[in-house]
N, C-alpha and C. Protein backbone atom coordinates (compact mmCIF):
# COMPACT_ATOMS: atom_id res chain seq x y z
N UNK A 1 86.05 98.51 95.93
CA UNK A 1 85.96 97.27 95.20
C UNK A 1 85.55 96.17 96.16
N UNK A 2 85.19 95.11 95.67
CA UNK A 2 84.63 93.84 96.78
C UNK A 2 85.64 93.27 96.12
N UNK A 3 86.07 92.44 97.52
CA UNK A 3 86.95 91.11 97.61
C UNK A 3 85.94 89.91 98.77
N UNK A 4 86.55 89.05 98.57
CA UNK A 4 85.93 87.78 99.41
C UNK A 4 87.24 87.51 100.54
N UNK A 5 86.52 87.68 102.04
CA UNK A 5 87.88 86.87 102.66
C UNK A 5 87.09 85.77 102.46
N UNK A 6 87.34 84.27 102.83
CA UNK A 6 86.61 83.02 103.78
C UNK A 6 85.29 83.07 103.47
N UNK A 7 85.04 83.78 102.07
CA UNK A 7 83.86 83.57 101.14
C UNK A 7 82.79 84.55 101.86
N UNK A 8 83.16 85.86 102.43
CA UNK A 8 81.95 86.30 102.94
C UNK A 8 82.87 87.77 102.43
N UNK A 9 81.71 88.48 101.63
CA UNK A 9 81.62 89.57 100.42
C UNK A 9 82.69 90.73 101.67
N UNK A 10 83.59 91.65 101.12
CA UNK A 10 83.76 92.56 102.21
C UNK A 10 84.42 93.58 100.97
N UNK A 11 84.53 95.23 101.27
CA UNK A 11 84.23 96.20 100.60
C UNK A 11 86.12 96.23 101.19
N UNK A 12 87.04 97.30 99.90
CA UNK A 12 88.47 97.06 99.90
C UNK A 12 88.46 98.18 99.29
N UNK A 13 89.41 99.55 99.58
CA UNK A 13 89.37 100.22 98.58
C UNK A 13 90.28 100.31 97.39
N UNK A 14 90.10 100.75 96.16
CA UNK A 14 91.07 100.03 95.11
C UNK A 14 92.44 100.19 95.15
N UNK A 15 93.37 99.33 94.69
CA UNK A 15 94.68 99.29 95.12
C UNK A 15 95.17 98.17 96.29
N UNK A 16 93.78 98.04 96.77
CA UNK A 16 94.63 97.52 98.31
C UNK A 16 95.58 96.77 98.52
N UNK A 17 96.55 96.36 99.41
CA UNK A 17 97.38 95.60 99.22
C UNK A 17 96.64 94.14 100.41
N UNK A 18 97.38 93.51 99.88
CA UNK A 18 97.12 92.17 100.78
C UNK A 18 97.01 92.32 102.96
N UNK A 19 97.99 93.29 102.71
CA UNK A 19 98.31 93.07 103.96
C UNK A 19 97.57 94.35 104.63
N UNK A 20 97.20 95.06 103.83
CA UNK A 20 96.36 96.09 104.50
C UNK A 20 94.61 95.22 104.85
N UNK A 21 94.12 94.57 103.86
CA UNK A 21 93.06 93.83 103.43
C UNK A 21 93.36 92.76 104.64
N UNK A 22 94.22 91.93 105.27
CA UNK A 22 94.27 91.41 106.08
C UNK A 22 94.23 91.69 107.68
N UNK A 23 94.49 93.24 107.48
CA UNK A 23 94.54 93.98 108.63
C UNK A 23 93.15 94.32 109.43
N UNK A 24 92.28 94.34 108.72
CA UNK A 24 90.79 94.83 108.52
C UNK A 24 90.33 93.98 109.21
N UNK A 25 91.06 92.72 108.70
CA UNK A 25 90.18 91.44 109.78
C UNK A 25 90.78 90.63 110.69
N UNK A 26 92.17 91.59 111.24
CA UNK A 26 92.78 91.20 112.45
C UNK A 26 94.17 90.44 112.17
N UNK A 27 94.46 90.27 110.88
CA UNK A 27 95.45 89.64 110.98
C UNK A 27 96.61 90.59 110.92
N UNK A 28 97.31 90.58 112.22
CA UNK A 28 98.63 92.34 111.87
C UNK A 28 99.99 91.06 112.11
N UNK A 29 100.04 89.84 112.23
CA UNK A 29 101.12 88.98 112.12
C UNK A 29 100.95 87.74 111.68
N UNK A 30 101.92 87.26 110.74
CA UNK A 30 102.17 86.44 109.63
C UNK A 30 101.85 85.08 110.39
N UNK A 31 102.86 85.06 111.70
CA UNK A 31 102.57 83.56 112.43
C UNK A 31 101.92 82.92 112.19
N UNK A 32 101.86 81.47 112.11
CA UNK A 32 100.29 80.87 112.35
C UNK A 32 99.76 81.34 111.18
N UNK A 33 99.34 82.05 110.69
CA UNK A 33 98.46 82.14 109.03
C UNK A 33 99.19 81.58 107.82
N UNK A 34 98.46 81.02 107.34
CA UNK A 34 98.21 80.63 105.37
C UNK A 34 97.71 81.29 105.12
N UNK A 35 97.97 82.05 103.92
CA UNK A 35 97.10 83.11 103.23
C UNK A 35 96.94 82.29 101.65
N UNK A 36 96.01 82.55 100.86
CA UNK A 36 96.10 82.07 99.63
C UNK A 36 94.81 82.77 99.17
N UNK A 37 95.20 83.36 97.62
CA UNK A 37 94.61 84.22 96.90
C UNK A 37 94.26 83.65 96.04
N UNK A 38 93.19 83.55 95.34
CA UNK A 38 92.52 82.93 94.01
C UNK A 38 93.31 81.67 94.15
N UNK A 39 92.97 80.86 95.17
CA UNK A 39 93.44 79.11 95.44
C UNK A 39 94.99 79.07 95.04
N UNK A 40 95.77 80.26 95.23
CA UNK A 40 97.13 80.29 95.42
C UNK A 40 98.25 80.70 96.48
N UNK A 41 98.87 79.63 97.09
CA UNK A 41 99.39 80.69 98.50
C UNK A 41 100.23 81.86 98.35
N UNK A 42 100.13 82.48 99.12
CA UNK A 42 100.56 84.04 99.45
C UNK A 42 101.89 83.74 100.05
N UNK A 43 103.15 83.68 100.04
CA UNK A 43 104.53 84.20 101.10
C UNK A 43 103.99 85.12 102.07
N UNK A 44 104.63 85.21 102.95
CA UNK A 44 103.99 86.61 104.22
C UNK A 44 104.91 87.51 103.60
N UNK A 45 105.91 87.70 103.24
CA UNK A 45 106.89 88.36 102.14
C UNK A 45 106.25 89.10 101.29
N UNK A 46 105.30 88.76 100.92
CA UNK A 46 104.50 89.23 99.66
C UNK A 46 103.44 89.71 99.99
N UNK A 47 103.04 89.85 101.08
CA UNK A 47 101.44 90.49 101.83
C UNK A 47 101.39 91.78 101.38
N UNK A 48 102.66 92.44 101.50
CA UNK A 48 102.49 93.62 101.39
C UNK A 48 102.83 94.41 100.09
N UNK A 49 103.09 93.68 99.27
CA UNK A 49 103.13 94.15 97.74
C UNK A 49 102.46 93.65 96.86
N UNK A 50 101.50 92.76 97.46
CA UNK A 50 100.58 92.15 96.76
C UNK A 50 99.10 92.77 96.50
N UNK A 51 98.78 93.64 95.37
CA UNK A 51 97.46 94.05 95.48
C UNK A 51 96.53 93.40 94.65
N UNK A 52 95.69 93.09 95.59
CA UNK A 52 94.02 92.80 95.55
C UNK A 52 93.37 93.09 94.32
N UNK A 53 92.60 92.68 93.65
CA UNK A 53 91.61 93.07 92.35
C UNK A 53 90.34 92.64 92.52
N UNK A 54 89.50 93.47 92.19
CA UNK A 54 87.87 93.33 92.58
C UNK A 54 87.82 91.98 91.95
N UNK A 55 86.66 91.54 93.16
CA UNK A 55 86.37 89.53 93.27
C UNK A 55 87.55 88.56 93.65
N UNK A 56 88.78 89.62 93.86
CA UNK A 56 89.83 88.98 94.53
C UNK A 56 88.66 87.93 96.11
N UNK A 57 89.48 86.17 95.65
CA UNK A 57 88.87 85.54 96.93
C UNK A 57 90.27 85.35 97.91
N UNK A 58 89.94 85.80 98.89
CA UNK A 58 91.52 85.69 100.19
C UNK A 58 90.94 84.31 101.37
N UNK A 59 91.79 83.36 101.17
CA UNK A 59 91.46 82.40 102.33
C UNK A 59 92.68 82.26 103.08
N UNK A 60 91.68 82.51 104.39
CA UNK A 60 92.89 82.60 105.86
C UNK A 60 92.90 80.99 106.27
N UNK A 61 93.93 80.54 106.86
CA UNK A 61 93.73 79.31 107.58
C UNK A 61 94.89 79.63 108.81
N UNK A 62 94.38 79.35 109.71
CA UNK A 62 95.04 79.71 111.17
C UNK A 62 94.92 78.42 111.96
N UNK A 63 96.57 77.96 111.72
CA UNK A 63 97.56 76.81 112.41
C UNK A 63 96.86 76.81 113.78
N UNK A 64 96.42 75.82 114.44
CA UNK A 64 96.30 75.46 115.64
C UNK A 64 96.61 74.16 116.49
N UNK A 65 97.13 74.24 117.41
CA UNK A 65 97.81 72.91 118.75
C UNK A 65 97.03 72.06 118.82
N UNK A 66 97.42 71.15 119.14
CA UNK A 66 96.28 69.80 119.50
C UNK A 66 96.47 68.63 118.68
N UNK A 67 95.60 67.67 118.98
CA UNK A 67 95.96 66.43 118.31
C UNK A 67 95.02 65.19 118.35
């Protein structure tokens, strides 16, 4: 099935869960990430029982220092 991370098309196989789908593109810890699915946030709690549906859109945002 296709899902969207950060709006760029990527292939998921059906079922996937969130946190497997996040894994793919490096994310293996919650820290520091926002996750939000169809413009809704994700719990890191829920990564992993959360499955994906074709045209599912996943946006990462990764907390960073500075000012």
């Amino acid at each position: 099935m296709r899902i969207f991370v950060n709006d760029e098309s990527r292939e998921a196989p059906e079922g996937c869960s969130l946190a497997a789908a996040l894994s793919t593109v490096g994310v293996q810890d919650a820290r520091g990430w926002a996750v939000a699915v169809n413009e809704e946030i994700v719990p890191a709690e829920s990564w992993e029982t959360l499955e994906l549906e074709t045209d599912d859109s996943v946006l990462l945002v990764q907390a960073t220092q500075g000012g």
